[in-house]
PDB file of N, CA and C in Angstrom:
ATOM      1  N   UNK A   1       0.847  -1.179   0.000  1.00  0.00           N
ATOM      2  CA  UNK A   1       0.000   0.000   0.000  1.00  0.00           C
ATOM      3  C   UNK A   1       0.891   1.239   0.000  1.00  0.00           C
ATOM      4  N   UNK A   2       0.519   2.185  -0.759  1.00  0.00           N
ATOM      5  CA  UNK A   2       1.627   3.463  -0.918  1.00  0.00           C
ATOM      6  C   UNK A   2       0.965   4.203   0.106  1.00  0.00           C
ATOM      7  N   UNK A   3       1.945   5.144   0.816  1.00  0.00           N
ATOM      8  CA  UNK A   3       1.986   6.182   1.469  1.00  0.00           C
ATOM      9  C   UNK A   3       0.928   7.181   1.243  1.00  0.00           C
ATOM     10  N   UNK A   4       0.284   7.677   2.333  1.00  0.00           N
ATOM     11  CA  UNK A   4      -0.671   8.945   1.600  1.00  0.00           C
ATOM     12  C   UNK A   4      -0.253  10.235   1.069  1.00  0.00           C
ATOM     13  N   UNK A   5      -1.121  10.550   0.686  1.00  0.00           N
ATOM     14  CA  UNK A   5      -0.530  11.923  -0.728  1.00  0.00           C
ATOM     15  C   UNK A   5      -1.725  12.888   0.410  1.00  0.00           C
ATOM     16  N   UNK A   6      -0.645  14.138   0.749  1.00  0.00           N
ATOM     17  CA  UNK A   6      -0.620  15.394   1.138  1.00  0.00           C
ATOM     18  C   UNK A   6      -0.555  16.614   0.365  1.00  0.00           C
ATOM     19  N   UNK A   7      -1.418  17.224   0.191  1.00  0.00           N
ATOM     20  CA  UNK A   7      -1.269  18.519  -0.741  1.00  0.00           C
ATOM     21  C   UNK A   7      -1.574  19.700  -0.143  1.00  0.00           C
ATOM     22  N   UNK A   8      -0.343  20.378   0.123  1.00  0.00           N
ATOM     23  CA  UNK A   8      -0.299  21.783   0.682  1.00  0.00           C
ATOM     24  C   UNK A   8      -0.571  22.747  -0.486  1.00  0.00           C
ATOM     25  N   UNK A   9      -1.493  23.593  -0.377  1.00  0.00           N
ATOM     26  CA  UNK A   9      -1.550  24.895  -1.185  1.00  0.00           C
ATOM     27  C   UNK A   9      -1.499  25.956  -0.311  1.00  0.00           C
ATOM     28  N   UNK A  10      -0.758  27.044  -0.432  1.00  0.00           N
ATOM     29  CA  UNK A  10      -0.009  28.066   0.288  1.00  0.00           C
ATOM     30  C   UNK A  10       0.584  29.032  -1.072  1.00  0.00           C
ATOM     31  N   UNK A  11       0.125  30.518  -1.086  1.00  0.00           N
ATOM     32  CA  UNK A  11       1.055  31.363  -2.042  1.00  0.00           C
ATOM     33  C   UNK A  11       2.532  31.406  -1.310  1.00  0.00           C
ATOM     34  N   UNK A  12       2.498  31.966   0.010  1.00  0.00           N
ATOM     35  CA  UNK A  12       3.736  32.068   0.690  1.00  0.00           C
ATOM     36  C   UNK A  12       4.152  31.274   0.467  1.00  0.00           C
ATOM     37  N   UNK A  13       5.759  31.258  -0.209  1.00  0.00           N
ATOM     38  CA  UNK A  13       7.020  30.040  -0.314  1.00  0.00           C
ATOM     39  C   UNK A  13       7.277  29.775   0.732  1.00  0.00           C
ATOM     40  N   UNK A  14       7.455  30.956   1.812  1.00  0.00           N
ATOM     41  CA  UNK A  14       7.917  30.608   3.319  1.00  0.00           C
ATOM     42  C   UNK A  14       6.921  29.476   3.872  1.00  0.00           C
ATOM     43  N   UNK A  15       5.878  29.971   3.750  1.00  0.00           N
ATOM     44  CA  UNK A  15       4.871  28.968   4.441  1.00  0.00           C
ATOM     45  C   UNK A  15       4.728  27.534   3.760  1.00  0.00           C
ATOM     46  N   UNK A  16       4.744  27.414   2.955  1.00  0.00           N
ATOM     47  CA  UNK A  16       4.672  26.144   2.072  1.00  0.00           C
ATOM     48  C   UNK A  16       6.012  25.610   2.596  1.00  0.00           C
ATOM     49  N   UNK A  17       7.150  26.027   2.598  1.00  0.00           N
ATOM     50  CA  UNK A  17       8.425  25.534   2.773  1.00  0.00           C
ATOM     51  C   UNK A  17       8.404  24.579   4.537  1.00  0.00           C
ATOM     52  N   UNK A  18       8.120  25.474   5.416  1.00  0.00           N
ATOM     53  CA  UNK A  18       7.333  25.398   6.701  1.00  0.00           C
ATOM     54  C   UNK A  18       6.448  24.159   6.161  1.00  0.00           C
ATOM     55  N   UNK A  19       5.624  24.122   5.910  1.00  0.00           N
ATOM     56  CA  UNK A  19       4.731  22.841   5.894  1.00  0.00           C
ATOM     57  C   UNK A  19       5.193  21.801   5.637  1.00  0.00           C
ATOM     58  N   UNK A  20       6.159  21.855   4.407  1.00  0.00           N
ATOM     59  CA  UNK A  20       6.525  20.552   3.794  1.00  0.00           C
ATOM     60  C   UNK A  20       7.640  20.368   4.339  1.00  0.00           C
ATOM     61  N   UNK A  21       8.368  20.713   5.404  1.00  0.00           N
ATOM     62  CA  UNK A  21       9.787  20.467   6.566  1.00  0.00           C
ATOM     63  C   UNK A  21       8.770  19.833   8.152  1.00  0.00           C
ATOM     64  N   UNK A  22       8.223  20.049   7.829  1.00  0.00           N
ATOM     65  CA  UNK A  22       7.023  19.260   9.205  1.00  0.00           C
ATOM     66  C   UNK A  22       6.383  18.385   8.678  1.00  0.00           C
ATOM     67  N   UNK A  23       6.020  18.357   7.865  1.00  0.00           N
ATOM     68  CA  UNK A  23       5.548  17.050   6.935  1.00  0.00           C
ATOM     69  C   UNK A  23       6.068  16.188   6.499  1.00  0.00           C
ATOM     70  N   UNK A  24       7.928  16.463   6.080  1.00  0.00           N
ATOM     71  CA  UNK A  24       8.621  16.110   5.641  1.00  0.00           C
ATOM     72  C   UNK A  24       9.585  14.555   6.804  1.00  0.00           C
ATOM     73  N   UNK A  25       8.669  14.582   8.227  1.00  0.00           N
ATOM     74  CA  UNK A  25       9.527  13.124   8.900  1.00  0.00           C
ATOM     75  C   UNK A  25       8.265  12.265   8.749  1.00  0.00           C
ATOM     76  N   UNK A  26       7.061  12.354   8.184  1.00  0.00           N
ATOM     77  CA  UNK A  26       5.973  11.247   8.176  1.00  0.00           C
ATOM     78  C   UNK A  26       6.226  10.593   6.506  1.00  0.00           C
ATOM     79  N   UNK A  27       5.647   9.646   6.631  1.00  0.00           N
ATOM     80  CA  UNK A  27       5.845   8.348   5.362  1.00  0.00           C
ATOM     81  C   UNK A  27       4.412   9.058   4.284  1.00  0.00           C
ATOM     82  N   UNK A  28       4.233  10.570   4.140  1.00  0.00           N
ATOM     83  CA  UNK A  28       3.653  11.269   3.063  1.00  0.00           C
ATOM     84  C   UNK A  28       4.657  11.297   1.837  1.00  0.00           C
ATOM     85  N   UNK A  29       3.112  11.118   0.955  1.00  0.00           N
ATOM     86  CA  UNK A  29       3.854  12.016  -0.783  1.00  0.00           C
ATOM     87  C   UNK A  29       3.249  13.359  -0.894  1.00  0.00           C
ATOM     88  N   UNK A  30       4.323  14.301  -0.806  1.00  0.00           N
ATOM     89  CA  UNK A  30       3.900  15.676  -0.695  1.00  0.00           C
ATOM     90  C   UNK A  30       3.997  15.968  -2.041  1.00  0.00           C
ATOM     91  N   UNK A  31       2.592  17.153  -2.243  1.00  0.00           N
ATOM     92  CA  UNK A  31       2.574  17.964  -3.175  1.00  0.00           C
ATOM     93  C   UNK A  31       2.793  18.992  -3.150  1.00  0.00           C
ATOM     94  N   UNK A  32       3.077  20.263  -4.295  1.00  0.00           N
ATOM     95  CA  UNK A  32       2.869  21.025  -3.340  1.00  0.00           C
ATOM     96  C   UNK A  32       2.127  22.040  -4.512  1.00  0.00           C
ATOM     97  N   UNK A  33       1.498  23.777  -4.417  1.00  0.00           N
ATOM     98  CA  UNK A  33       0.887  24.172  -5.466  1.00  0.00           C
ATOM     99  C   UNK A  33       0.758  25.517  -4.319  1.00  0.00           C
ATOM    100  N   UNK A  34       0.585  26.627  -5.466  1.00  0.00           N
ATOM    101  CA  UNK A  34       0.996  27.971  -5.108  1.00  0.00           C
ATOM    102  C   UNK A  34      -0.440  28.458  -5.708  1.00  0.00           C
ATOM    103  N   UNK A  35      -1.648  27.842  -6.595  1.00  0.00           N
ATOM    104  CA  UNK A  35      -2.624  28.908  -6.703  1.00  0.00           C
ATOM    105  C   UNK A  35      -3.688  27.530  -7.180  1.00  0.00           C
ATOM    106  N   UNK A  36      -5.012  28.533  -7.211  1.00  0.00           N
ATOM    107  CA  UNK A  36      -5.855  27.715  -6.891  1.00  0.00           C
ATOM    108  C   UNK A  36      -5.727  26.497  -8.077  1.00  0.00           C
ATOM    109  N   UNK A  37      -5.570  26.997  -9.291  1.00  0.00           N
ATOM    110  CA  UNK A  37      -6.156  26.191 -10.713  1.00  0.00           C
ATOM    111  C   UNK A  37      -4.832  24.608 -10.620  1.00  0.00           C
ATOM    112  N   UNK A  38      -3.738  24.849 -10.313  1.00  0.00           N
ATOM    113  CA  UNK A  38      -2.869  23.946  -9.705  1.00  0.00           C
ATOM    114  C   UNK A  38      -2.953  22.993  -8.708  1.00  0.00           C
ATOM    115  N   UNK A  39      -3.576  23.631  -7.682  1.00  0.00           N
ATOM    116  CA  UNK A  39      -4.231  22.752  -6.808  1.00  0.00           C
ATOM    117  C   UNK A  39      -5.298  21.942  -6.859  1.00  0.00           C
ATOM    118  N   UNK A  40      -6.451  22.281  -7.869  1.00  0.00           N
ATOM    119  CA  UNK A  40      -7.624  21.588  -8.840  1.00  0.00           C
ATOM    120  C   UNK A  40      -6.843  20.446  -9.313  1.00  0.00           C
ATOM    121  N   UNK A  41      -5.916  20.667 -10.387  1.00  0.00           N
ATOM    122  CA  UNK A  41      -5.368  20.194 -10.740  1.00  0.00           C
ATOM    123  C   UNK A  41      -4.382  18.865 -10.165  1.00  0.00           C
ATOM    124  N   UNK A  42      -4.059  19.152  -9.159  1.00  0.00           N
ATOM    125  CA  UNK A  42      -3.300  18.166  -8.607  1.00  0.00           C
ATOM    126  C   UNK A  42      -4.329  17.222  -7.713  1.00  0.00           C
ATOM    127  N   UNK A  43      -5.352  17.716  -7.116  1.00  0.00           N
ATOM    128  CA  UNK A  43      -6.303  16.828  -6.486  1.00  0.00           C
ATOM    129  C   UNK A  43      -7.539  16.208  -7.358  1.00  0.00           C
ATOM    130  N   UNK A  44      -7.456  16.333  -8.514  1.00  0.00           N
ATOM    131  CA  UNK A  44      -7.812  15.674  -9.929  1.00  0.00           C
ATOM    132  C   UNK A  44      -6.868  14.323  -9.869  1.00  0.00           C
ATOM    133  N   UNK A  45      -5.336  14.691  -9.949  1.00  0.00           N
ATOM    134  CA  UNK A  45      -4.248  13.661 -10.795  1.00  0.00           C
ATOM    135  C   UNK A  45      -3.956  13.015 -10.125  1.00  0.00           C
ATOM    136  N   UNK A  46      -3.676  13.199  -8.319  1.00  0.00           N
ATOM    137  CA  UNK A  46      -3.020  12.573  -7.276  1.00  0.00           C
ATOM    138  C   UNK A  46      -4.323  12.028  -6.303  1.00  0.00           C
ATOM    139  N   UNK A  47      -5.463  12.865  -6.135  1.00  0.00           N
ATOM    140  CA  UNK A  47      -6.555  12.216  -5.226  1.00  0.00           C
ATOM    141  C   UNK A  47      -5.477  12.410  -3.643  1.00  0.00           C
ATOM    142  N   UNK A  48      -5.493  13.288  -2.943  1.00  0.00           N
ATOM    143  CA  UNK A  48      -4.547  13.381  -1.650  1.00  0.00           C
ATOM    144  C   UNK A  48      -5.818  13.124  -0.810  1.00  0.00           C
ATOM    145  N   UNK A  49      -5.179  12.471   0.478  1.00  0.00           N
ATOM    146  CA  UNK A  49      -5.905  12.071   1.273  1.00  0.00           C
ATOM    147  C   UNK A  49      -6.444  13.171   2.321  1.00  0.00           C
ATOM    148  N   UNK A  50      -5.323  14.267   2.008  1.00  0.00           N
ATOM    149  CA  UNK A  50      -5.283  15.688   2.919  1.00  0.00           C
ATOM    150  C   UNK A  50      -4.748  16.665   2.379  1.00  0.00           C
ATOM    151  N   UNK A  51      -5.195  18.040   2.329  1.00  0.00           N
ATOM    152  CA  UNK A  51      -4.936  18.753   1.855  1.00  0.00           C
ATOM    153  C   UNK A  51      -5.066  20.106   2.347  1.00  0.00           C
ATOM    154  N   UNK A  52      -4.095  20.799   2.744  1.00  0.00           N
ATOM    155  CA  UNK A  52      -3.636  21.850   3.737  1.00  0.00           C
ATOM    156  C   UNK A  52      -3.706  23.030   3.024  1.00  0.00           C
ATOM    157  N   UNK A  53      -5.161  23.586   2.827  1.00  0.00           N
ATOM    158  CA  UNK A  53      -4.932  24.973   2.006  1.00  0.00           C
ATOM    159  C   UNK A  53      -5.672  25.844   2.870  1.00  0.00           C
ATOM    160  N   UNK A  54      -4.499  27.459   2.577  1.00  0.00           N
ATOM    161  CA  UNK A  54      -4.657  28.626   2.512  1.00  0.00           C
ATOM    162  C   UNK A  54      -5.803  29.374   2.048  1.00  0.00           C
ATOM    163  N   UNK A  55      -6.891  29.801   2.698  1.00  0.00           N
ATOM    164  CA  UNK A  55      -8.214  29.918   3.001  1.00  0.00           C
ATOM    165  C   UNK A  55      -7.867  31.381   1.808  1.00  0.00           C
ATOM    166  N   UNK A  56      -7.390  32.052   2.714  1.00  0.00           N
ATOM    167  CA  UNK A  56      -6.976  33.460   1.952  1.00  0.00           C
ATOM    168  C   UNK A  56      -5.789  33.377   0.506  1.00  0.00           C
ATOM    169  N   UNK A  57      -5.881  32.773  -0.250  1.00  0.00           N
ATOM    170  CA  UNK A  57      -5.265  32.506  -1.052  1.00  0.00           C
ATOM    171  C   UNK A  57      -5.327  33.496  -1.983  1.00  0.00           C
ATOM    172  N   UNK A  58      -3.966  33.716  -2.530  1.00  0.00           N
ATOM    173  CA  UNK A  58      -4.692  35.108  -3.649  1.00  0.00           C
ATOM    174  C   UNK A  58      -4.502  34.388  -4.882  1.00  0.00           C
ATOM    175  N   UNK A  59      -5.075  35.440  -5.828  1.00  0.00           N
ATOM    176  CA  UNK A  59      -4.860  34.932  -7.285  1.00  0.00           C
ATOM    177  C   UNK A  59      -6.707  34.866  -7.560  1.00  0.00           C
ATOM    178  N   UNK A  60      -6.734  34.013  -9.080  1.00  0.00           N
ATOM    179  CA  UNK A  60      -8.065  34.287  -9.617  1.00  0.00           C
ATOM    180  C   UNK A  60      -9.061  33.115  -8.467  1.00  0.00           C
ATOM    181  N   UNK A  61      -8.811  32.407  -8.214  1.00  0.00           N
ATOM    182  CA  UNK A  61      -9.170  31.419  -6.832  1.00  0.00           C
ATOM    183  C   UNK A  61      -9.139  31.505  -5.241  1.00  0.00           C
ATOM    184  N   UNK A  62      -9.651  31.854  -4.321  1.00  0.00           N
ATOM    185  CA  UNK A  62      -9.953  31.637  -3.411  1.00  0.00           C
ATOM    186  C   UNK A  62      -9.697  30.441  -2.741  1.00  0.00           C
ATOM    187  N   UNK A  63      -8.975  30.527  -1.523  1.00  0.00           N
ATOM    188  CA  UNK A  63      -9.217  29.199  -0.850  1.00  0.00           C
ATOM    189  C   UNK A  63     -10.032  28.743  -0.542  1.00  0.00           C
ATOM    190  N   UNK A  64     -11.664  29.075  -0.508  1.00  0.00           N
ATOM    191  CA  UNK A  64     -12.689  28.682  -0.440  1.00  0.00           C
ATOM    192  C   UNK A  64     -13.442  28.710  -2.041  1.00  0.00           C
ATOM    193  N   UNK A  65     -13.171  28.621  -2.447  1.00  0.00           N
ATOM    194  CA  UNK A  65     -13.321  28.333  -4.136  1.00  0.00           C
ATOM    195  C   UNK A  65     -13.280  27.267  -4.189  1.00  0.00           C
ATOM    196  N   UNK A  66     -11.683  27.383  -4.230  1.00  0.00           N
ATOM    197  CA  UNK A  66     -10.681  25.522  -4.463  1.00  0.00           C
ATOM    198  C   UNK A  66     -11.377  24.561  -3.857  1.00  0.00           C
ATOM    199  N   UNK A  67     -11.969  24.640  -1.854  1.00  0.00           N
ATOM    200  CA  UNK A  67     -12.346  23.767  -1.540  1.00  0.00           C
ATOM    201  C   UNK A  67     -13.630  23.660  -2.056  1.00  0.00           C
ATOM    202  N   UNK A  68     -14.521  24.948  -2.335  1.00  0.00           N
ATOM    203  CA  UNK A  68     -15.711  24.407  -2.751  1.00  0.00           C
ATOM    204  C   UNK A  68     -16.052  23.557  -3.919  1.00  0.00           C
ATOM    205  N   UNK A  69     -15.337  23.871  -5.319  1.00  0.00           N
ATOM    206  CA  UNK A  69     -14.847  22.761  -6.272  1.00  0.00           C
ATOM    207  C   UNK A  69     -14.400  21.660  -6.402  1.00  0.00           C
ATOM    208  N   UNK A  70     -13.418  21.861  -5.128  1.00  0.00           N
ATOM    209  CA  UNK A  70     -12.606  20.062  -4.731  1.00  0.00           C
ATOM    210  C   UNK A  70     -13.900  19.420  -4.576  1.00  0.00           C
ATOM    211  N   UNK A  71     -14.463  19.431  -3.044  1.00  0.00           N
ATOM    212  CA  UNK A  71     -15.632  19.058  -2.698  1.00  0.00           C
ATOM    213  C   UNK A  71     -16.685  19.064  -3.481  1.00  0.00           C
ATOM    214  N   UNK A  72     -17.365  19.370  -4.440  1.00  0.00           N
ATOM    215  CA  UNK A  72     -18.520  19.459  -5.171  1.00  0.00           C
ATOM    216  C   UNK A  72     -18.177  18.301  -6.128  1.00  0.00           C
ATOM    217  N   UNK A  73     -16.568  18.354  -6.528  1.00  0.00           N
ATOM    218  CA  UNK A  73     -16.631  17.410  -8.068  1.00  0.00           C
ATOM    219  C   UNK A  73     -16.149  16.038  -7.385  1.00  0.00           C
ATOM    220  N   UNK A  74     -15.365  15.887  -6.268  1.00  0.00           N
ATOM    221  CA  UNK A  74     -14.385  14.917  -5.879  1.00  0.00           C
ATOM    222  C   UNK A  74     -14.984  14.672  -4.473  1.00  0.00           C
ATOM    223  N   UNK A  75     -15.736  15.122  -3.724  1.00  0.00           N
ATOM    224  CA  UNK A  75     -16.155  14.790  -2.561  1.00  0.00           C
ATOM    225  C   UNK A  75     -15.250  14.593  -1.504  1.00  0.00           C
ATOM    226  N   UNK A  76     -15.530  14.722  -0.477  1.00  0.00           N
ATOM    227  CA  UNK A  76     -14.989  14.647   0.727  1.00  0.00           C
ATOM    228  C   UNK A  76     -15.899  15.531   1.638  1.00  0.00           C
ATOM    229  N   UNK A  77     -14.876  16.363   2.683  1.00  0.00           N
ATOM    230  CA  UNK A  77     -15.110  17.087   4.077  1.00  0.00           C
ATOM    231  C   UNK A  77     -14.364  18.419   3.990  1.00  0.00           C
ATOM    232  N   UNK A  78     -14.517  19.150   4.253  1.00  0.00           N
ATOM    233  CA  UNK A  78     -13.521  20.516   4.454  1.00  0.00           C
ATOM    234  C   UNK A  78     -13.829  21.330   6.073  1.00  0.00           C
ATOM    235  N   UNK A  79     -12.873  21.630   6.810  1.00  0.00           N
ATOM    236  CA  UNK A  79     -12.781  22.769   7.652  1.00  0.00           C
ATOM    237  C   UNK A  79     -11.667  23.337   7.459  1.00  0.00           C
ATOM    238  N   UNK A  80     -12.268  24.667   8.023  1.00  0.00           N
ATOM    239  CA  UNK A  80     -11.119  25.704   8.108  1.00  0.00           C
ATOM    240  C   UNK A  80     -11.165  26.605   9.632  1.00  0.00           C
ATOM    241  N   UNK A  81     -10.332  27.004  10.161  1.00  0.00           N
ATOM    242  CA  UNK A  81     -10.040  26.773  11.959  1.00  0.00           C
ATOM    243  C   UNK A  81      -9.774  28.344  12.301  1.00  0.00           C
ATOM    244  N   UNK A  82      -9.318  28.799  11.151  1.00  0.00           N
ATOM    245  CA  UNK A  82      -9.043  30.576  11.363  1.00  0.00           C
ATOM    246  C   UNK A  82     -10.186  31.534  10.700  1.00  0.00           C
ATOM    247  N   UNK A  83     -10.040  32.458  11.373  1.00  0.00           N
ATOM    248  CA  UNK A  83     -11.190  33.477  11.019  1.00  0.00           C
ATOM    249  C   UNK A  83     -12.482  33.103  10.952  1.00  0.00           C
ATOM    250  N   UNK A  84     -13.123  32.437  12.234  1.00  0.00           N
ATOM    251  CA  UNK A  84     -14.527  31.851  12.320  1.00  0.00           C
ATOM    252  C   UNK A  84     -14.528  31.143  10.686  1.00  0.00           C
ATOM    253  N   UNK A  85     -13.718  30.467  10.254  1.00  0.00           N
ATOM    254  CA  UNK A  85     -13.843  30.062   8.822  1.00  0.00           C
ATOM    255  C   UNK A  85     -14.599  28.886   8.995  1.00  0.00           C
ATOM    256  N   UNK A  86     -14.308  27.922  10.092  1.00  0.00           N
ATOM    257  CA  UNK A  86     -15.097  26.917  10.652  1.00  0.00           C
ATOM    258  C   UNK A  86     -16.461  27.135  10.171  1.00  0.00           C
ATOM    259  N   UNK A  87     -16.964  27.932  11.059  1.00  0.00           N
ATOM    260  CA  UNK A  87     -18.718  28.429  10.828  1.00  0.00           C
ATOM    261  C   UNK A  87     -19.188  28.634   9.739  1.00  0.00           C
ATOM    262  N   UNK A  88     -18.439  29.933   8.940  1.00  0.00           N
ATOM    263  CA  UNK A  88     -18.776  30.203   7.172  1.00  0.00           C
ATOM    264  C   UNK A  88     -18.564  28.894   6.430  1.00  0.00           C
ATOM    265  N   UNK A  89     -17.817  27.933   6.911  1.00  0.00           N
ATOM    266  CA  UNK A  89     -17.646  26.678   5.821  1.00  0.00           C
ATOM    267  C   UNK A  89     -18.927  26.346   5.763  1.00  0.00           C
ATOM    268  N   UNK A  90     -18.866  25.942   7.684  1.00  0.00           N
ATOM    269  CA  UNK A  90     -20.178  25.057   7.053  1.00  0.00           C
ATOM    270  C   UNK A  90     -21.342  25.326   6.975  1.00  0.00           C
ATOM    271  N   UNK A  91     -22.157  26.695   7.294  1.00  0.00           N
ATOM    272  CA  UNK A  91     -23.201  27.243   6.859  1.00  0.00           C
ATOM    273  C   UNK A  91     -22.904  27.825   5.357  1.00  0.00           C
ATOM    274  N   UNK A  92     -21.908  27.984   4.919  1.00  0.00           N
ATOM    275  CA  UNK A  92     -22.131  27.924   3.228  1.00  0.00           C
ATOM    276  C   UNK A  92     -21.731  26.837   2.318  1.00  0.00           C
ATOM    277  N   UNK A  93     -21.357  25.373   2.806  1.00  0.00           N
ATOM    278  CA  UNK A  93     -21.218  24.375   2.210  1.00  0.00           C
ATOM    279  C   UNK A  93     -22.317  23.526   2.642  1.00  0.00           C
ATOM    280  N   UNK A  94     -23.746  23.396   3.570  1.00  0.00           N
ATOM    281  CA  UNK A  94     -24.575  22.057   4.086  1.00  0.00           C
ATOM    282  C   UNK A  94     -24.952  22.235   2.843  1.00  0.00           C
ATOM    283  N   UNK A  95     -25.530  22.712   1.756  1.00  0.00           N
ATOM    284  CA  UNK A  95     -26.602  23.177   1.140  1.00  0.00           C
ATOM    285  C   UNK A  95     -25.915  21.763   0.039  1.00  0.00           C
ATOM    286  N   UNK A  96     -24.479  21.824  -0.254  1.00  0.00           N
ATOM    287  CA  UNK A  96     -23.930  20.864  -1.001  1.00  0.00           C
ATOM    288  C   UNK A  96     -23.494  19.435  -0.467  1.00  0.00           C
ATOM    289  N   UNK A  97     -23.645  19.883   1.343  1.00  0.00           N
ATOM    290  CA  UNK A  97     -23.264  18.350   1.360  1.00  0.00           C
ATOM    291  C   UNK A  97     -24.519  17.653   2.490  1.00  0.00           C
ATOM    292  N   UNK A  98     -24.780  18.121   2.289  1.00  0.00           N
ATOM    293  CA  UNK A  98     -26.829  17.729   2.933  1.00  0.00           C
ATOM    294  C   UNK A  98     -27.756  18.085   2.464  1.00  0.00           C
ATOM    295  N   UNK A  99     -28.019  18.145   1.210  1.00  0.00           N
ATOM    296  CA  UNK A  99     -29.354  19.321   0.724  1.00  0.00           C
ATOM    297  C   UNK A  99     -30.381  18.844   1.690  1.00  0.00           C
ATOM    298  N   UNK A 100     -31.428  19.859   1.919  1.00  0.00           N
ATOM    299  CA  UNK A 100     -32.565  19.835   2.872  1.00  0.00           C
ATOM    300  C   UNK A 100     -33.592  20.341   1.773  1.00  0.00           C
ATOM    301  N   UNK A 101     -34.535  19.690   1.245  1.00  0.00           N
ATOM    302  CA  UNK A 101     -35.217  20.118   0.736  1.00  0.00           C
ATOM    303  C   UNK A 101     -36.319  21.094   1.042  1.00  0.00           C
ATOM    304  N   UNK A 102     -37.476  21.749   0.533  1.00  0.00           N
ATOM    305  CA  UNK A 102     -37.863  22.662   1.276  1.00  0.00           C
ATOM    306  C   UNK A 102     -39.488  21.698   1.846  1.00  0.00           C
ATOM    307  N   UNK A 103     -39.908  20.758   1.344  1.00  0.00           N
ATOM    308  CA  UNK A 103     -40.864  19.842   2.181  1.00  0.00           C
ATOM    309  C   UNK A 103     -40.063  19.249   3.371  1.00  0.00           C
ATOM    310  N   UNK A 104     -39.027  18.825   3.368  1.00  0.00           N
ATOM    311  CA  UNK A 104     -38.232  18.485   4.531  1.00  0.00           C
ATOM    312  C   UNK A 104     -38.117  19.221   5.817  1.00  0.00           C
ATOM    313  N   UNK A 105     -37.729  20.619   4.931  1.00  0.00           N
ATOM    314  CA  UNK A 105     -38.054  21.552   6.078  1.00  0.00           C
ATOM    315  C   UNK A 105     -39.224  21.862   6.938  1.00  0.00           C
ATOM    316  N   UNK A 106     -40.331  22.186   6.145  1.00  0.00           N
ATOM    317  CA  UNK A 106     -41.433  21.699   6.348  1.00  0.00           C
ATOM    318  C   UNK A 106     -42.357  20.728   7.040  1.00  0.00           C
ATOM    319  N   UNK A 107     -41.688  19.804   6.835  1.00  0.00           N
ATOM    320  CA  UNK A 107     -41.975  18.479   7.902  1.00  0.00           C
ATOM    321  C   UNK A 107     -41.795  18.942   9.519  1.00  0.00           C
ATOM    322  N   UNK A 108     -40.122  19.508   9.370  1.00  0.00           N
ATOM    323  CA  UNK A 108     -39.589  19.665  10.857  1.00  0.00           C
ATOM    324  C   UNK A 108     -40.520  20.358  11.326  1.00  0.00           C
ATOM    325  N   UNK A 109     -40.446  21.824  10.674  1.00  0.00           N
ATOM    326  CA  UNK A 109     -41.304  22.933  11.711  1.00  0.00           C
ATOM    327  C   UNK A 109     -42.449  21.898  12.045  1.00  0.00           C
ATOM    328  N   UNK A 110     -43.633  21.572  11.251  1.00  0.00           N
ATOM    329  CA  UNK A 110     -44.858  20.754  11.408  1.00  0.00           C
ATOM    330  C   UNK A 110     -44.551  19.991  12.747  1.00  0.00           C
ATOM    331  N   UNK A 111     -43.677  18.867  12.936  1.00  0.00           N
ATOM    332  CA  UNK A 111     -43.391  18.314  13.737  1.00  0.00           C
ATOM    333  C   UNK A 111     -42.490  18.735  14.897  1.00  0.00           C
ATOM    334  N   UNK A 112     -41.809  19.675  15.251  1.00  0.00           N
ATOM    335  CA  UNK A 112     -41.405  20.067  15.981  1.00  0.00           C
ATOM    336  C   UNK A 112     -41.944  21.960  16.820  1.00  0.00           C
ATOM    337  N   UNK A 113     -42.347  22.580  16.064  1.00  0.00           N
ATOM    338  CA  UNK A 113     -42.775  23.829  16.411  1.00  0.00           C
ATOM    339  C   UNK A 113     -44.565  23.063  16.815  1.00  0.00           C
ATOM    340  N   UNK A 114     -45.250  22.638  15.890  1.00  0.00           N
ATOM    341  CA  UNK A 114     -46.652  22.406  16.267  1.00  0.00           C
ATOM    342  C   UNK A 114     -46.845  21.065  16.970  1.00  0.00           C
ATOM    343  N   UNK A 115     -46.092  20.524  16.733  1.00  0.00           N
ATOM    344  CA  UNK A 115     -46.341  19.216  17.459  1.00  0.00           C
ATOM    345  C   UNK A 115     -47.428  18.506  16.869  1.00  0.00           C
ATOM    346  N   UNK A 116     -47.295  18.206  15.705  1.00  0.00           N
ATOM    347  CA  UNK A 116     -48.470  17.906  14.631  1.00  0.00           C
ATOM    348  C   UNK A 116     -47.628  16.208  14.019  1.00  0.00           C
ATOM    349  N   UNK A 117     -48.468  14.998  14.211  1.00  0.00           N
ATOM    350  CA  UNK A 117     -48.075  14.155  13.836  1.00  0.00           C
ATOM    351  C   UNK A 117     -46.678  13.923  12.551  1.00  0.00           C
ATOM    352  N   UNK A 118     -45.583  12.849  12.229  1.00  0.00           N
ATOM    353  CA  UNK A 118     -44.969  12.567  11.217  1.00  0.00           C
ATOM    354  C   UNK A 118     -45.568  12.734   9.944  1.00  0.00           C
ATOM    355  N   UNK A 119     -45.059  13.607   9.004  1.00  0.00           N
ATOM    356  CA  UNK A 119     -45.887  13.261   7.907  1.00  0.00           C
ATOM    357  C   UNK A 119     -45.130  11.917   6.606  1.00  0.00           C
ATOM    358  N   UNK A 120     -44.381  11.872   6.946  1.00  0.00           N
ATOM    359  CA  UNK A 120     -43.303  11.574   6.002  1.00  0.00           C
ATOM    360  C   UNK A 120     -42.794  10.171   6.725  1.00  0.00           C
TER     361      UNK A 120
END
């Protein structure tokens, strides 16, 4: 079984350099990618099991771009731990990775605000 594939995206060289020297004593295949369309790109070709990106990323991509694309076409999980990014993930990603339909919703209030039998 091969080693897992790690993909850091970071513009900072410093910081990327930093990542992949701490990363660099575990039995990972590091990648590495400086903007968003590269990083698409590499989690297309390699499939990494983890992937360490820069929320604030500059360039025509967003670090919340990248993950929202990773995630939409390739699936997985995403958090992000700085700048209440946690919260904005996931109140602007359930919609893609739980849709709630709007009878669903519906149901709840029914059953929970009125206390009105299951309909569903």
């Amino acid at each position: 079984m091969s080693s897992p594939a790690v993909l850091i995206v970071e513009d900072h060289p410093d910081v990327r350099r930093l990542l992949r020297l701490t990363l660099a004593a575990g039995s990972y295949r590091l990648f590495e990618a400086e903007d968003g369309e590269t990083a698409l790109r590499l989690v297309r070709s390699e499939r990494p099991a983890l992937v360490l990106l820069d929320v604030m990323l500059s360039g025509a991509m967003t670090g919340l771009d990248v993950c929202r694309q990773a995630i939409s076409t390739h699936g997985g999980m995403g958090c992000a731990r700085e700048f209440h990014g946690e919260r904005l993930f996931r109140e602007v990603m359930i919609p893609y990775l739980a849709p709630v339909s709007q009878q669903l919703a519906l149901c709840y209030v029914a059953e929970r605000a009125l206390g009105l039998p299951k309909s569903y």
